[in-house]
C-alpha atoms as a PDB file:
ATOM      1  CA  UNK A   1     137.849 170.989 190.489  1.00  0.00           C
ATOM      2  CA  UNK A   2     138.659 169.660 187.337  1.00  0.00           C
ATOM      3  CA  UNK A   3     140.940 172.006 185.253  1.00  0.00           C
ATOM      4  CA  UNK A   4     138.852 171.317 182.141  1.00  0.00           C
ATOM      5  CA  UNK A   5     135.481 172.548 183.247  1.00  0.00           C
ATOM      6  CA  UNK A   6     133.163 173.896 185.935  1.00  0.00           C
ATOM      7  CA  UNK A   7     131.076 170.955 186.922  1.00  0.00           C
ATOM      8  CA  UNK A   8     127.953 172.158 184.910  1.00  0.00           C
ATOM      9  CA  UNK A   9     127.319 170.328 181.635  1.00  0.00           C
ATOM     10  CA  UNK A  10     124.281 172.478 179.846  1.00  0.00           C
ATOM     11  CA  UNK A  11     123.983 170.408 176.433  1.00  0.00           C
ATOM     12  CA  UNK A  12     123.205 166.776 175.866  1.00  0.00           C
ATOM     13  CA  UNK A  13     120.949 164.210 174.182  1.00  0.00           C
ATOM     14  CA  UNK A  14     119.036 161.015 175.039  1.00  0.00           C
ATOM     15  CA  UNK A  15     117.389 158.304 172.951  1.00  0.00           C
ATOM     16  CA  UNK A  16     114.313 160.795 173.038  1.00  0.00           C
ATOM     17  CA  UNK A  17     115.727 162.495 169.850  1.00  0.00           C
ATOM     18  CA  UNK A  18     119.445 161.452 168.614  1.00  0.00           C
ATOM     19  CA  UNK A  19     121.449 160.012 171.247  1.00  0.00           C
ATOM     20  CA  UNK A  20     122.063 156.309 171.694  1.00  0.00           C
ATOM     21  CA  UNK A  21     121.663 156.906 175.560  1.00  0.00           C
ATOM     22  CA  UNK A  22     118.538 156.614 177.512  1.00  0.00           C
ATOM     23  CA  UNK A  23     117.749 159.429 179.852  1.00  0.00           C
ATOM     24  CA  UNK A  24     118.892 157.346 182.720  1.00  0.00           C
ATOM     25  CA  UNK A  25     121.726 155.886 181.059  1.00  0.00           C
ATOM     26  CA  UNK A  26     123.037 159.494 180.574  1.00  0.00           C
ATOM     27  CA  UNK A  27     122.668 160.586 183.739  1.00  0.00           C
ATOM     28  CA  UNK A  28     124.343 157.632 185.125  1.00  0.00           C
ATOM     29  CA  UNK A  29     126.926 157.999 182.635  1.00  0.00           C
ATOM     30  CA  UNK A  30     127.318 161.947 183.395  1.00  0.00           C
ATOM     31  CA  UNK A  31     127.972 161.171 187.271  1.00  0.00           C
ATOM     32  CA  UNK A  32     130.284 159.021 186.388  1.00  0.00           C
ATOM     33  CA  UNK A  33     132.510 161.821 184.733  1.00  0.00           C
ATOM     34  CA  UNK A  34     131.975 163.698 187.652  1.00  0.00           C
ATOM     35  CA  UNK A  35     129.099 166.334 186.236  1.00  0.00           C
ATOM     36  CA  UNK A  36     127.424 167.777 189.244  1.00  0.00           C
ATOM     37  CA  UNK A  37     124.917 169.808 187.842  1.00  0.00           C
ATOM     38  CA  UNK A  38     122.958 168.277 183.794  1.00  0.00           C
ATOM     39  CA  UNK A  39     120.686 169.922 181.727  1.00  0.00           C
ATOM     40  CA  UNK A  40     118.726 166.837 179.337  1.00  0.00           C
ATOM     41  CA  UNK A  41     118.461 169.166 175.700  1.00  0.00           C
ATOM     42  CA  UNK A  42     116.735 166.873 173.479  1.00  0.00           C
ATOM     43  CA  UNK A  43     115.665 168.093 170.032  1.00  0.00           C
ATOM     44  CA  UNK A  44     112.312 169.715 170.530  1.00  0.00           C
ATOM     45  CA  UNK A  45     110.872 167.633 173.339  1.00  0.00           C
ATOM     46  CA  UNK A  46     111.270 167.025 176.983  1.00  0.00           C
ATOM     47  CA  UNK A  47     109.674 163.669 176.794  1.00  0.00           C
ATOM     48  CA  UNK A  48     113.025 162.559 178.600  1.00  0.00           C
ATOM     49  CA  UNK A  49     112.925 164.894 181.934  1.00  0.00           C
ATOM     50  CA  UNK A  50     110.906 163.147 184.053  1.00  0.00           C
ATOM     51  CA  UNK A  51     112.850 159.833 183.460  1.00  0.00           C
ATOM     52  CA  UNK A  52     116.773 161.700 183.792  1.00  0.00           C
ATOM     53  CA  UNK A  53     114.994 163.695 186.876  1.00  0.00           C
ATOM     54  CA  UNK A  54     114.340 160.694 188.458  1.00  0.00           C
ATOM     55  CA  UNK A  55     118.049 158.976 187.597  1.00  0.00           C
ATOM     56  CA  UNK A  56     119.019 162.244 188.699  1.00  0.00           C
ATOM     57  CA  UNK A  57     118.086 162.016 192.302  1.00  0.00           C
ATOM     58  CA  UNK A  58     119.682 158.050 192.125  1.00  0.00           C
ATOM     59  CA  UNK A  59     123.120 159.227 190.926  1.00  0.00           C
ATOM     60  CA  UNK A  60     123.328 162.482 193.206  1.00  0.00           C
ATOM     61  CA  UNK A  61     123.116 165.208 190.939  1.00  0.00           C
ATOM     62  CA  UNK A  62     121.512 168.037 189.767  1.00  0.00           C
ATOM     63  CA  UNK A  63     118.690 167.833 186.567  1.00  0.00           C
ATOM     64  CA  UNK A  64     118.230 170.949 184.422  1.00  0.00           C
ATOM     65  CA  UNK A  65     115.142 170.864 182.167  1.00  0.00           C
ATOM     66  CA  UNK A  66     115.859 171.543 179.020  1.00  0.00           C
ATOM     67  CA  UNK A  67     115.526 171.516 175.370  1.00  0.00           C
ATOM     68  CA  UNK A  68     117.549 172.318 171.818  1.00  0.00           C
ATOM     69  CA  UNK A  69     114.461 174.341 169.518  1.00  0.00           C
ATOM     70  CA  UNK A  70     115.130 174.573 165.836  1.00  0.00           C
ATOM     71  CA  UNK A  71     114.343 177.519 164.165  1.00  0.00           C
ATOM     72  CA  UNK A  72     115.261 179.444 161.251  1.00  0.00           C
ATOM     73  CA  UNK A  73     117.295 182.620 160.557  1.00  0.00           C
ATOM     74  CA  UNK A  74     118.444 183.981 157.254  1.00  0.00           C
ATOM     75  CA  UNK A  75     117.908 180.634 155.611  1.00  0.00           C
ATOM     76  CA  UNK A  76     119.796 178.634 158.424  1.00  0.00           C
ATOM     77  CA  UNK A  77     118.873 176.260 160.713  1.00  0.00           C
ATOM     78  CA  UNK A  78     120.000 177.613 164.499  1.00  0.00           C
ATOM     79  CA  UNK A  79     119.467 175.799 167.458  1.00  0.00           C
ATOM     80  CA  UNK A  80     118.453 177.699 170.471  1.00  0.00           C
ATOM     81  CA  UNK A  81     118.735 175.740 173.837  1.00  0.00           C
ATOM     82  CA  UNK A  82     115.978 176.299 177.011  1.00  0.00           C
ATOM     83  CA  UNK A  83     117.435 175.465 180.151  1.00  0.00           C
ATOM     84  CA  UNK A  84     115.467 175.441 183.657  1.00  0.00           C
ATOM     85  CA  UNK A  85     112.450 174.870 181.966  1.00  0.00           C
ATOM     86  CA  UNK A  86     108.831 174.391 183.618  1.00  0.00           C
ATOM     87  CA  UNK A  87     107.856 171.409 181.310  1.00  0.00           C
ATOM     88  CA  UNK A  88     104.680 171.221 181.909  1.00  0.00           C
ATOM     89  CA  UNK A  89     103.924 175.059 180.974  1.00  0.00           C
ATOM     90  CA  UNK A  90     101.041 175.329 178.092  1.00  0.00           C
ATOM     91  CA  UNK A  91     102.747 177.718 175.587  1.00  0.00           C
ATOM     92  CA  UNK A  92     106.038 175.314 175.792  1.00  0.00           C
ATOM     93  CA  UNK A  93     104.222 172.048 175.142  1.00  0.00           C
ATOM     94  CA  UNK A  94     102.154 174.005 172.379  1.00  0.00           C
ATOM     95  CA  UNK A  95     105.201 174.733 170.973  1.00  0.00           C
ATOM     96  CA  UNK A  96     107.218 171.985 171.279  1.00  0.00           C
ATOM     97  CA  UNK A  97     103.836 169.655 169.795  1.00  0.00           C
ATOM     98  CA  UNK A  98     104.323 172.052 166.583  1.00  0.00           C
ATOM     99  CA  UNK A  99     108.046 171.091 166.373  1.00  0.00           C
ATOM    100  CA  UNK A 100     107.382 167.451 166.571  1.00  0.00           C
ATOM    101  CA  UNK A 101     104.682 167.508 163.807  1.00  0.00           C
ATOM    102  CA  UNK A 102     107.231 169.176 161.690  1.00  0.00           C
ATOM    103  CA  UNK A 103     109.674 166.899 162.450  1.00  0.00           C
ATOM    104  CA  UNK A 104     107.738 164.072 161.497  1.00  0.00           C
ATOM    105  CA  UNK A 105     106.865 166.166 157.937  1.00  0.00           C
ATOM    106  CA  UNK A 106     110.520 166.666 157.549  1.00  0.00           C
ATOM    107  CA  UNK A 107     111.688 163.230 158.204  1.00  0.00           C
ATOM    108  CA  UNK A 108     109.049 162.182 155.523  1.00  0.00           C
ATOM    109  CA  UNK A 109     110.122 164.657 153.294  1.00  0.00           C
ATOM    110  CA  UNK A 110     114.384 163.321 154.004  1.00  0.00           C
ATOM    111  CA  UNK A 111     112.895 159.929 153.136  1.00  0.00           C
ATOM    112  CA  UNK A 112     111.021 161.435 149.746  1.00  0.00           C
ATOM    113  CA  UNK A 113     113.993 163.112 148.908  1.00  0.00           C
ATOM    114  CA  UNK A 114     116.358 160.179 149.572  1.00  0.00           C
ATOM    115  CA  UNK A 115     114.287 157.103 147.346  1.00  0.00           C
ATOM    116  CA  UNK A 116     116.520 157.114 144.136  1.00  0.00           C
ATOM    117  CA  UNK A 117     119.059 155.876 146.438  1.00  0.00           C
ATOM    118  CA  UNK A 118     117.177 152.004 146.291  1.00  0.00           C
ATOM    119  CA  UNK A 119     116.103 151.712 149.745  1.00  0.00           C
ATOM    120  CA  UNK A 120     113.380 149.773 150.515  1.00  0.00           C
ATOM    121  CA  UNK A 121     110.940 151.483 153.835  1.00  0.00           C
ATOM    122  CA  UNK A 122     113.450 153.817 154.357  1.00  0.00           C
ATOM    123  CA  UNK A 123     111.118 156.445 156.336  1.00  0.00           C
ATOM    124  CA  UNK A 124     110.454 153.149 158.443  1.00  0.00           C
ATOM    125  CA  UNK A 125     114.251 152.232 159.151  1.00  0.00           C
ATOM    126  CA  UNK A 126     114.682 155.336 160.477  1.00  0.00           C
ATOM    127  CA  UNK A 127     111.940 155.401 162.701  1.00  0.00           C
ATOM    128  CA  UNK A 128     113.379 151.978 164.096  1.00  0.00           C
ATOM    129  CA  UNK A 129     116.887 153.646 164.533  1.00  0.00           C
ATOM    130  CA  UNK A 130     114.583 156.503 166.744  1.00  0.00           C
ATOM    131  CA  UNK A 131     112.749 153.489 168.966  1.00  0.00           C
ATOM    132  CA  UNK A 132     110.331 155.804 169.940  1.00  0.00           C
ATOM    133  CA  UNK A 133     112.488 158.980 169.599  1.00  0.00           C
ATOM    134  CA  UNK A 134     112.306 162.095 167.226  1.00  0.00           C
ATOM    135  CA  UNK A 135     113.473 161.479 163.866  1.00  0.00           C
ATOM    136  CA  UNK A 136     116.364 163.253 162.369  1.00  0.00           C
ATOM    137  CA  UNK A 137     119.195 162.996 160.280  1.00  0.00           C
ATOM    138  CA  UNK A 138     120.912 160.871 162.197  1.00  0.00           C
ATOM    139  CA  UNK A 139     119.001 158.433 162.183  1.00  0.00           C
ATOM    140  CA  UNK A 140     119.000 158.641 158.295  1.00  0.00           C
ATOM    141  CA  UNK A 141     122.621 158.259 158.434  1.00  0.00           C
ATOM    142  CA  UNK A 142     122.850 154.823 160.530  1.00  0.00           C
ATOM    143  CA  UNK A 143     120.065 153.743 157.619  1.00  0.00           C
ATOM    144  CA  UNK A 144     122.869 154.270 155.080  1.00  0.00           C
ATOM    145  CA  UNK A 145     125.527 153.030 157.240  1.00  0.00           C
ATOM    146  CA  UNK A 146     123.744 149.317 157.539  1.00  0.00           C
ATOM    147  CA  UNK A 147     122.235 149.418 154.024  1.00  0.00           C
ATOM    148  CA  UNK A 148     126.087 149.581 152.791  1.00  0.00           C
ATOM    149  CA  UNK A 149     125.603 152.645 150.869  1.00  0.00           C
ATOM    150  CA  UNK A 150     128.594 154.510 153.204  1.00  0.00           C
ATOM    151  CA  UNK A 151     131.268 153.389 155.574  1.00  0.00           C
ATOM    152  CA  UNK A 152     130.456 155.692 158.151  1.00  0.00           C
ATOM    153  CA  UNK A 153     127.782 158.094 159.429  1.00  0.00           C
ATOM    154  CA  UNK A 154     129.535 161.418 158.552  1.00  0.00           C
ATOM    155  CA  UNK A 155     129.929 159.820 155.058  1.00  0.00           C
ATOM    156  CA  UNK A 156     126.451 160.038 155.246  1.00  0.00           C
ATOM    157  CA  UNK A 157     126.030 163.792 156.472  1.00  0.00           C
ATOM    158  CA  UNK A 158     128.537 164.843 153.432  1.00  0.00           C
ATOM    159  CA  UNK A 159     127.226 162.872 150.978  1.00  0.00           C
ATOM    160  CA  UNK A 160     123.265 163.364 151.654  1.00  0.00           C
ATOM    161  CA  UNK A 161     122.274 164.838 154.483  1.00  0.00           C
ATOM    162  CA  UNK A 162     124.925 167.593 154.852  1.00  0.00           C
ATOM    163  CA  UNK A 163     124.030 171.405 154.591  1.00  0.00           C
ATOM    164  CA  UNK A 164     123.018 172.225 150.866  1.00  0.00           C
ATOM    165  CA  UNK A 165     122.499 168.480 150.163  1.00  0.00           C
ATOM    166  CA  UNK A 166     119.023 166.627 148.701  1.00  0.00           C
ATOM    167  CA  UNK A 167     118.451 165.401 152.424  1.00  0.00           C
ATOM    168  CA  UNK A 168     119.347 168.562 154.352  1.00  0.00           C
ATOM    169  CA  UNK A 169     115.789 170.214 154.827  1.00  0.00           C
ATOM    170  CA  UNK A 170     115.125 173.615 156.968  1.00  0.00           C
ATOM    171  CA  UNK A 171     111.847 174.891 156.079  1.00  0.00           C
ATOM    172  CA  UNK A 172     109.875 173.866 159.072  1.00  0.00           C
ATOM    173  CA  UNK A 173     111.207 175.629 161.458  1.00  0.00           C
ATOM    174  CA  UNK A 174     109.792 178.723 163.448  1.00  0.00           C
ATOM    175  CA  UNK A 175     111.579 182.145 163.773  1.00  0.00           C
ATOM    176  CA  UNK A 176     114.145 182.031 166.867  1.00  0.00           C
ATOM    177  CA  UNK A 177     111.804 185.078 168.858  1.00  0.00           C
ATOM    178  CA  UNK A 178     109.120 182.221 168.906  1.00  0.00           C
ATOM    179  CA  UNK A 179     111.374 179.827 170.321  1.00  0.00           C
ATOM    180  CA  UNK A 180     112.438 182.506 173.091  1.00  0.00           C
ATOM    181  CA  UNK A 181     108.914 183.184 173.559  1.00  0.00           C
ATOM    182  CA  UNK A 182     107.868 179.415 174.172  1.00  0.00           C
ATOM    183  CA  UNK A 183     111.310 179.303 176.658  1.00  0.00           C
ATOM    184  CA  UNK A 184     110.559 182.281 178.678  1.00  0.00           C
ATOM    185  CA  UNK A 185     106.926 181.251 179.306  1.00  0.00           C
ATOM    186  CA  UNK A 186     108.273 178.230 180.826  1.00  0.00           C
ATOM    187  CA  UNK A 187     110.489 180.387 182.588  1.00  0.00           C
ATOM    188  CA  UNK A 188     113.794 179.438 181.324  1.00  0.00           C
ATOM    189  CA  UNK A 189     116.702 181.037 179.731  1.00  0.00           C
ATOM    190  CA  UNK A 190     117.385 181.078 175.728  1.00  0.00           C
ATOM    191  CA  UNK A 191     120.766 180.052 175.073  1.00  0.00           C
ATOM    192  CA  UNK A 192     122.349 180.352 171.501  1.00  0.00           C
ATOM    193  CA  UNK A 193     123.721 176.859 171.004  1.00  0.00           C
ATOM    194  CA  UNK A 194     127.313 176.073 169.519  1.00  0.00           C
ATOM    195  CA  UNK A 195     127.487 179.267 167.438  1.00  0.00           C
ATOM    196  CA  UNK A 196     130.780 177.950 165.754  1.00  0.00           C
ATOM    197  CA  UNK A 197     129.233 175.025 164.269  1.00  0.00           C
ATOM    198  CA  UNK A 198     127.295 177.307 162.080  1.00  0.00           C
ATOM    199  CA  UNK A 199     128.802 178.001 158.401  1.00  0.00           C
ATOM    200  CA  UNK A 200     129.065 181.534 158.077  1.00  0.00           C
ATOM    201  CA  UNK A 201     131.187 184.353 158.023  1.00  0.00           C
ATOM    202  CA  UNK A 202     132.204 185.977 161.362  1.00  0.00           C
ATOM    203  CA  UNK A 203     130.101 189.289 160.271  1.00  0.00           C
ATOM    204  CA  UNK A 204     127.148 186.996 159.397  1.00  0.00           C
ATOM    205  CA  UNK A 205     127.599 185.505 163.045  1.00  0.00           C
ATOM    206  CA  UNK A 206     127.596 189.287 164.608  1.00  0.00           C
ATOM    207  CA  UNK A 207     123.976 189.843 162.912  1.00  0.00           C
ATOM    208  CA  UNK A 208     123.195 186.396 164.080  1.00  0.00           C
ATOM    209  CA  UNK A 209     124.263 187.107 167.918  1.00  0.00           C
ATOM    210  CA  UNK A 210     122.755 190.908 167.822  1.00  0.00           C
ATOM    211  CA  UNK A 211     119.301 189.481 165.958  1.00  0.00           C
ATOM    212  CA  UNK A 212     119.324 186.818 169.243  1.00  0.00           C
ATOM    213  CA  UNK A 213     119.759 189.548 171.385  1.00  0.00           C
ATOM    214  CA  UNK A 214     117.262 191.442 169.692  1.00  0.00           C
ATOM    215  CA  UNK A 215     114.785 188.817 170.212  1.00  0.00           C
ATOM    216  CA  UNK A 216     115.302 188.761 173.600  1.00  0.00           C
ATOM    217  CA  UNK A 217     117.769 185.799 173.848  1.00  0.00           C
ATOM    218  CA  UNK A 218     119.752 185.445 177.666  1.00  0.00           C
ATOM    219  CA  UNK A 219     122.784 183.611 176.924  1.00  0.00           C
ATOM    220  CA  UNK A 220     125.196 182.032 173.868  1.00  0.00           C
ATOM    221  CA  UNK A 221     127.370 178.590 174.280  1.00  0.00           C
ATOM    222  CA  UNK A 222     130.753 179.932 174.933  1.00  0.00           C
ATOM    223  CA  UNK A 223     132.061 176.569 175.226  1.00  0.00           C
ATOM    224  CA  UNK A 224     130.580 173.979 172.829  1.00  0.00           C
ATOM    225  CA  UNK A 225     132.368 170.492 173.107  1.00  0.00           C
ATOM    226  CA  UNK A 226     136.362 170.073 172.052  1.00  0.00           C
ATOM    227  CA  UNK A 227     137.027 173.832 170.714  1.00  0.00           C
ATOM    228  CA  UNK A 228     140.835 175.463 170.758  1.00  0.00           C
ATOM    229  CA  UNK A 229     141.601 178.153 173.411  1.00  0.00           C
ATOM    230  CA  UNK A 230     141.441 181.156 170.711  1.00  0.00           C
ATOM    231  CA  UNK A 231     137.667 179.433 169.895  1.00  0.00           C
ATOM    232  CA  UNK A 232     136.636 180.027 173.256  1.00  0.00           C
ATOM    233  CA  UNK A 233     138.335 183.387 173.885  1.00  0.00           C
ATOM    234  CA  UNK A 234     136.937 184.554 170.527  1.00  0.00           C
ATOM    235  CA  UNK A 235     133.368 183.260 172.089  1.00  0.00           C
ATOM    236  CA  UNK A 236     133.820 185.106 175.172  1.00  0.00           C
ATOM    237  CA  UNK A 237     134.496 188.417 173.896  1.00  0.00           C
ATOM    238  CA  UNK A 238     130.994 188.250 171.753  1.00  0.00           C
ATOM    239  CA  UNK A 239     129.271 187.206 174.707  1.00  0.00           C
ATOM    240  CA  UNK A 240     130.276 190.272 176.383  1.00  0.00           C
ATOM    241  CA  UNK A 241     130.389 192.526 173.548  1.00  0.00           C
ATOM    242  CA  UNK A 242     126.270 191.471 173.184  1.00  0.00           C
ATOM    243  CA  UNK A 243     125.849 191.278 176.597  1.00  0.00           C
ATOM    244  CA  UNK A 244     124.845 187.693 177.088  1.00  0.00           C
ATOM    245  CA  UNK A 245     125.820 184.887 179.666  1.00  0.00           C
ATOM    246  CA  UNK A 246     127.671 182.379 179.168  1.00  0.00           C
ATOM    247  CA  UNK A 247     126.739 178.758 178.888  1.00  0.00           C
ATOM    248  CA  UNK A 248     128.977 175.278 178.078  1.00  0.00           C
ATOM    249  CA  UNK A 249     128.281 171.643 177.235  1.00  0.00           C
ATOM    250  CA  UNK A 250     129.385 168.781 175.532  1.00  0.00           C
ATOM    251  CA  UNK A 251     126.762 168.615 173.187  1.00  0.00           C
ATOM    252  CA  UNK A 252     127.059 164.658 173.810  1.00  0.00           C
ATOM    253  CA  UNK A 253     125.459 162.100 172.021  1.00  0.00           C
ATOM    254  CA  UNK A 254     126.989 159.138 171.851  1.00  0.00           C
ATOM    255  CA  UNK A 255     130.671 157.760 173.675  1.00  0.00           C
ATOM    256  CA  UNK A 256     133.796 158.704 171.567  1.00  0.00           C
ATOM    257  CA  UNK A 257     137.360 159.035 172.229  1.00  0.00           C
ATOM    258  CA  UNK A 258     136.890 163.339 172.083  1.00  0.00           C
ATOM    259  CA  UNK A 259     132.629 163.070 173.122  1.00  0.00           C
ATOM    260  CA  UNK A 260     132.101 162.182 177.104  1.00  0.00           C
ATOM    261  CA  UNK A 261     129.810 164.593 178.890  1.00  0.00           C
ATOM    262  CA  UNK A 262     131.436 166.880 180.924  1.00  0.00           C
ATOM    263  CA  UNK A 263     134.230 166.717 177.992  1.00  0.00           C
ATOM    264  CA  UNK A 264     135.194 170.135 177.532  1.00  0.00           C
ATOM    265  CA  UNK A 265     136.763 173.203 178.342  1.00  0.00           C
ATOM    266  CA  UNK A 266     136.118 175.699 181.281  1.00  0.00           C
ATOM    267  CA  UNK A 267     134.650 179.012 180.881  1.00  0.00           C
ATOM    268  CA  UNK A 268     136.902 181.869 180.639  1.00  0.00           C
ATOM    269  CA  UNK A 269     136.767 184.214 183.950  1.00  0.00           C
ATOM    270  CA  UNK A 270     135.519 187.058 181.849  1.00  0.00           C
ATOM    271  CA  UNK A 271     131.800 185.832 180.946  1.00  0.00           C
ATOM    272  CA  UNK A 272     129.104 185.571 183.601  1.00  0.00           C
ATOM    273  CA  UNK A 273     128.052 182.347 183.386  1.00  0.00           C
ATOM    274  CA  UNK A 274     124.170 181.977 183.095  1.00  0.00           C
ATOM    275  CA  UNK A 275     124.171 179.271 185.805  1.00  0.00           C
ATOM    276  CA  UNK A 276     124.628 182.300 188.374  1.00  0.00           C
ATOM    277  CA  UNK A 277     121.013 183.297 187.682  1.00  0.00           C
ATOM    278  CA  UNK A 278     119.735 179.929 189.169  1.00  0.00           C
ATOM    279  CA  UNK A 279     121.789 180.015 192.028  1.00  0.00           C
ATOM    280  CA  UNK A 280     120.715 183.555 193.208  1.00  0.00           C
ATOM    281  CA  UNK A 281     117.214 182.566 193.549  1.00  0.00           C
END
């Protein structure tokens, strides 16, 4: 076994919301690197499942369902991942229909926000840089990256579409105990995704992790990408402290030198790591 990581690679994105991967691309791509075991976590669809299942069965490895839910807490946006998902169950698709109307409302509202920059059809560029896919920021930011108006795409994020900036809107999202709700009537497990990425204080990040509890969340991202080894052990102790598994990914989206799936560290042997559940049954 790799030294780096278990195997199991819990976070990732297609072309079906903001990776430049197609399903089956990624899952190609992911056996490659040696991932056994991949859980698809588009932004608020699973429109890519059925596609990565089938790749899945191809390349010799495992498919997780999944998803990554926005959702709101204390005026943030959080992210909570679904993994093993039934994604065909009622209450999920319900849900998940809700999130891509507000998507679409928020990506029109980026674009609104965004016109005293001079360019022309933006909303429509950035539905050609989804092809098909949900529209979000990123896809904003390649807009601005070919119109010349920055060099690069996290230019883009600090300049415009950044927290606190005229393109970074939150106020569609749903509380995160509806987003646990629509993931356990699917029958999967509500993960708290990449709770380092998130700019607050460490006390603000205890109410976050006991409100997630709270609302009946299963599991937090220990390991989220590239992250030091007092990152992770620093994750580890709040996942026991709150009494939630422990889940890892690379949160991949496109290749980089530091993004490949499977790119990351392992879990520490103090968490229970929530693939366990799956395994027992």
């Amino acid at each position: 076994m790799n030294r780096y990581w278990s195997g199991f690679d819990l976070h990732s994105h297609s072309t079906c919301s903001d990776g430049k991967l197609t399903p089956s691309e990624l899952v190609a791509l992911a056996a490659k690197q040696g991932v056994h075991t991949l859980a698809l976590t588009d932004h608020d669809t699973v429109s890519g499942i059925e596609e990565a299942q089938k790749a899945a069965l191809v390349e010799g490895i495992n498919l997780i369902a999944g998803v990554e839910i926005s959702t709101t807490w204390s005026k943030q946006n959080i992210h909570i991942v679904g993994l093993n998902l039934d994604i065909h169950q009622p209450d999920l698709l319900e849900g998940l229909a809700i999130q891509q109307h507000s998507r679409l409302q928020r990506a029109q509202l980026i674009a609104e926000r965004l016109s005293g920059l001079g360019v022309e059809q933006l909303f429509e560029k950035a539905a050609q840089q989804a092809n098909g896919g949900e529209i979000g920021r990123p896809h904003f930011a390649a807009v601005l990256v070919a119109e010349g108006l920055v060099d690069h795409p996290q230019e883009a994020f600090k300049k415009y579409l950044g927290a606190g900036k005229k393109g970074d809107v939150k106020s569609f999202w749903p509380e995160i105990e509806q987003a646990v709700q629509w993931i356990h009537a699917a029958g999967g497990q509500a993960v708290l995704a990449h709770p380092l990425h998130y700019k607050m204080t460490n006390m603000k990040r205890r109410a976050l992790l006991k409100a997630f509890k709270t609302c009946g969340g299963d599991a937090m991202e220990v390991v989220s990408g590239m992250q030091s080894h007092d990152q992770t052990h620093y994750m580890a102790q709040l996942a026991k402290e709150y009494d939630l598994k422990a889940s890892s990914g690379s949160d991949f989206h496109f290749v980089t030198q530091w993004q490949l799936p499977g790119k990351f560290s392992a879990l520490p042997e103090t968490v229970a790591p929530v693939w366990l559940d799956w395994q027992e049954h």
